[in-house]
C-alpha atoms as a PDB file:
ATOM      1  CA  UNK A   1      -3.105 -14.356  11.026  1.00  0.00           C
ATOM      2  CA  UNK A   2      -4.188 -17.467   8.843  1.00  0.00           C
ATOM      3  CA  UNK A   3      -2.386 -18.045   5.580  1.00  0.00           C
ATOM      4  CA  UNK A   4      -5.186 -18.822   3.420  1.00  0.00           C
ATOM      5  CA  UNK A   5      -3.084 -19.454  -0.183  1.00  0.00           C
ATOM      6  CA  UNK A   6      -0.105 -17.909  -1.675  1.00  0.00           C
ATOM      7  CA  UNK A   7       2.302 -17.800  -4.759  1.00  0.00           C
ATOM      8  CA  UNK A   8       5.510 -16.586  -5.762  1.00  0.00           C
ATOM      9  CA  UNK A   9       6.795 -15.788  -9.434  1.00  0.00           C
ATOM     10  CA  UNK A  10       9.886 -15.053 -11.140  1.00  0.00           C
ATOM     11  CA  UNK A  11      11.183 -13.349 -14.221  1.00  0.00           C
ATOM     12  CA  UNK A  12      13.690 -16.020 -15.311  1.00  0.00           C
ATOM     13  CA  UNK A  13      14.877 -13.118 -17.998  1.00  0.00           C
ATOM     14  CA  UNK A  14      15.561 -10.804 -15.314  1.00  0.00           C
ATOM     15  CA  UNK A  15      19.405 -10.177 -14.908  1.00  0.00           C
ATOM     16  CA  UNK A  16      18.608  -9.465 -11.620  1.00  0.00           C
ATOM     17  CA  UNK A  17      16.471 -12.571 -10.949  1.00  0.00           C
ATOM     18  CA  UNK A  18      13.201 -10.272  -9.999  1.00  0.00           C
ATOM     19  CA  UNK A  19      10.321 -12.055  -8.241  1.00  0.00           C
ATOM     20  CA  UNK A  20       6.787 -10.780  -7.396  1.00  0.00           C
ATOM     21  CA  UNK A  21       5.196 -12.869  -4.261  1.00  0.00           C
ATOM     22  CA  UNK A  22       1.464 -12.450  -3.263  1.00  0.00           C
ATOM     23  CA  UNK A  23      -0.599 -14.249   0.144  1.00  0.00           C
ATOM     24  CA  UNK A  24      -4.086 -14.528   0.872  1.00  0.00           C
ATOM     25  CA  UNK A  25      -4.384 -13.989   4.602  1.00  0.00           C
ATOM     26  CA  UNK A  26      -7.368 -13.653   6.925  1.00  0.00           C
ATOM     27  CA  UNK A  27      -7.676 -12.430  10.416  1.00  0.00           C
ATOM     28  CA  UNK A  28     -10.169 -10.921  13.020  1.00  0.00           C
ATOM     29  CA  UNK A  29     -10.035  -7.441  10.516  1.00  0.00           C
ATOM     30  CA  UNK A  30     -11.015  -9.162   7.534  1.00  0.00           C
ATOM     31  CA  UNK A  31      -8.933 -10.636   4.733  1.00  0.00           C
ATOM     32  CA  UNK A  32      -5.256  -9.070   3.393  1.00  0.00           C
ATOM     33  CA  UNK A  33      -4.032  -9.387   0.069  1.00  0.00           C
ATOM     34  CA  UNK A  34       0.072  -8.576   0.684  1.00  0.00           C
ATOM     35  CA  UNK A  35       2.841  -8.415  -2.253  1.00  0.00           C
ATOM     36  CA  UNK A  36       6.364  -8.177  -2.002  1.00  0.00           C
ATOM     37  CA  UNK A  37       8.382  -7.775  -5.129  1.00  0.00           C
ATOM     38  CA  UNK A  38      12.337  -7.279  -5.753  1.00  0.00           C
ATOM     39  CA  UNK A  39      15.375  -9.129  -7.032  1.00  0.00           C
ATOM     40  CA  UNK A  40      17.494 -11.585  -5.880  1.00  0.00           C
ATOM     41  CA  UNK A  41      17.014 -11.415  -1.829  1.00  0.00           C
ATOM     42  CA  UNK A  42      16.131  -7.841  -1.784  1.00  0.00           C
ATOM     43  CA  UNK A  43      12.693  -6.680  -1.057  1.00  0.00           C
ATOM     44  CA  UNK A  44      12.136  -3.544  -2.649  1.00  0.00           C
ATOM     45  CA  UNK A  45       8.192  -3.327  -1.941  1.00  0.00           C
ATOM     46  CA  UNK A  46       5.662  -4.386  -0.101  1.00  0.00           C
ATOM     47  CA  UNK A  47       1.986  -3.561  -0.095  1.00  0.00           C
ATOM     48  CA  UNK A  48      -1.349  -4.770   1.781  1.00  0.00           C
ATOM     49  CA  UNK A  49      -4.546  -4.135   0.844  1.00  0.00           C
ATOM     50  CA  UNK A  50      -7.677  -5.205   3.075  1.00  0.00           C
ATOM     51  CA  UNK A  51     -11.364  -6.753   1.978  1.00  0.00           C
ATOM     52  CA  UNK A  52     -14.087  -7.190   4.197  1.00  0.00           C
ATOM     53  CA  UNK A  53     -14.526 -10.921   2.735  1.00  0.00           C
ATOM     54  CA  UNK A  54     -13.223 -13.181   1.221  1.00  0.00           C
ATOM     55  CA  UNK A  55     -15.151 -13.014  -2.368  1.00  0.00           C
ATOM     56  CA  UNK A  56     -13.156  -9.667  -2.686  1.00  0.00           C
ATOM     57  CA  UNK A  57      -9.787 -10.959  -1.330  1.00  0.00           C
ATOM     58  CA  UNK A  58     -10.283 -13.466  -4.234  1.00  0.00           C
ATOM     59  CA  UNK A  59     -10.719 -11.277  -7.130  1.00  0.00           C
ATOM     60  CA  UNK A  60      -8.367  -9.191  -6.363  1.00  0.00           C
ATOM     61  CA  UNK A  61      -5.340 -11.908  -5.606  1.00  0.00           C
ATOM     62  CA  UNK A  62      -6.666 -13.610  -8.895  1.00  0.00           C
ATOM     63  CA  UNK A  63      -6.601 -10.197 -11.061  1.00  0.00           C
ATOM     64  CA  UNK A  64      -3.366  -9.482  -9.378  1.00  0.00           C
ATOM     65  CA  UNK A  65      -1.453 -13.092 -10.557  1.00  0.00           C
ATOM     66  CA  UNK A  66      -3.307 -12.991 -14.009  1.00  0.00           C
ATOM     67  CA  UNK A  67      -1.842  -9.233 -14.529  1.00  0.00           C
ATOM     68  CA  UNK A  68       1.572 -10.769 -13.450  1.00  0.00           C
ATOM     69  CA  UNK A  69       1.477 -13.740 -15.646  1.00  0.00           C
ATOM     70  CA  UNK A  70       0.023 -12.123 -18.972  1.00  0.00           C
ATOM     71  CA  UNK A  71       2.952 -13.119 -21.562  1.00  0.00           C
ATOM     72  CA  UNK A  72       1.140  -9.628 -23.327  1.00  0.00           C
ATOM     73  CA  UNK A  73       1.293  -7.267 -21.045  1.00  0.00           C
ATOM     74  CA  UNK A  74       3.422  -3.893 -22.150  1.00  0.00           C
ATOM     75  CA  UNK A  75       6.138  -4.533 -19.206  1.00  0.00           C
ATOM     76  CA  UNK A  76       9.303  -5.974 -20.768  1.00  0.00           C
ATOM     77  CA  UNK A  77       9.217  -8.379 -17.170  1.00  0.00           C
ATOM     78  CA  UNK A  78       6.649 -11.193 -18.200  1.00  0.00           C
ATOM     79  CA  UNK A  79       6.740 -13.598 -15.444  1.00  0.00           C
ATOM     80  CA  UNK A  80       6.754 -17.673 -14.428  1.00  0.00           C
ATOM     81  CA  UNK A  81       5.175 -19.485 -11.432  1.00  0.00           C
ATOM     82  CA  UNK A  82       8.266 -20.486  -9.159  1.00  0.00           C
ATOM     83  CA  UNK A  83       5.778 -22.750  -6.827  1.00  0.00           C
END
């Protein structure tokens, strides 16, 4: 599988030090978008969605991160990029 981009964020007001990664992968099936989130060292999730190309891989990754990193959004988690 090629690693096409990824990112990793934190919640640095997380007593738990929670993190939310996401890669941008491509292989002979198409492209994967694939999230892990947690705390600390602990992965408590992981997901993988697949696109047949690469425009959709994109939007979705992007909406994913700009979800994540909306200081608005109704979650009391509002994440940082680690990377």
């Amino acid at each position: 599988m090629q690693h096409i981009t990824s990112i990793r964020l934190i919640a640095p007001e997380s007593p738990k030090k929670a993190f939310y990664a996401l890669n941008l992968l491509k292989d002979e099936k198409g492209y994967h978008v694939a999230k892990e989130s947690g705390y600390g060292a602990s992965v408590l999730d992981r997901r993988i969605w697949l696109f047949p190309d690469e425009i959709r891989a994109f939007r979705f990754y992007n909406s994913k991160l700009k979800e994540k990193l909306n200081p608005n959004r109704n979650s009391p988690r509002k994440y940082v990029i680690a990377n």
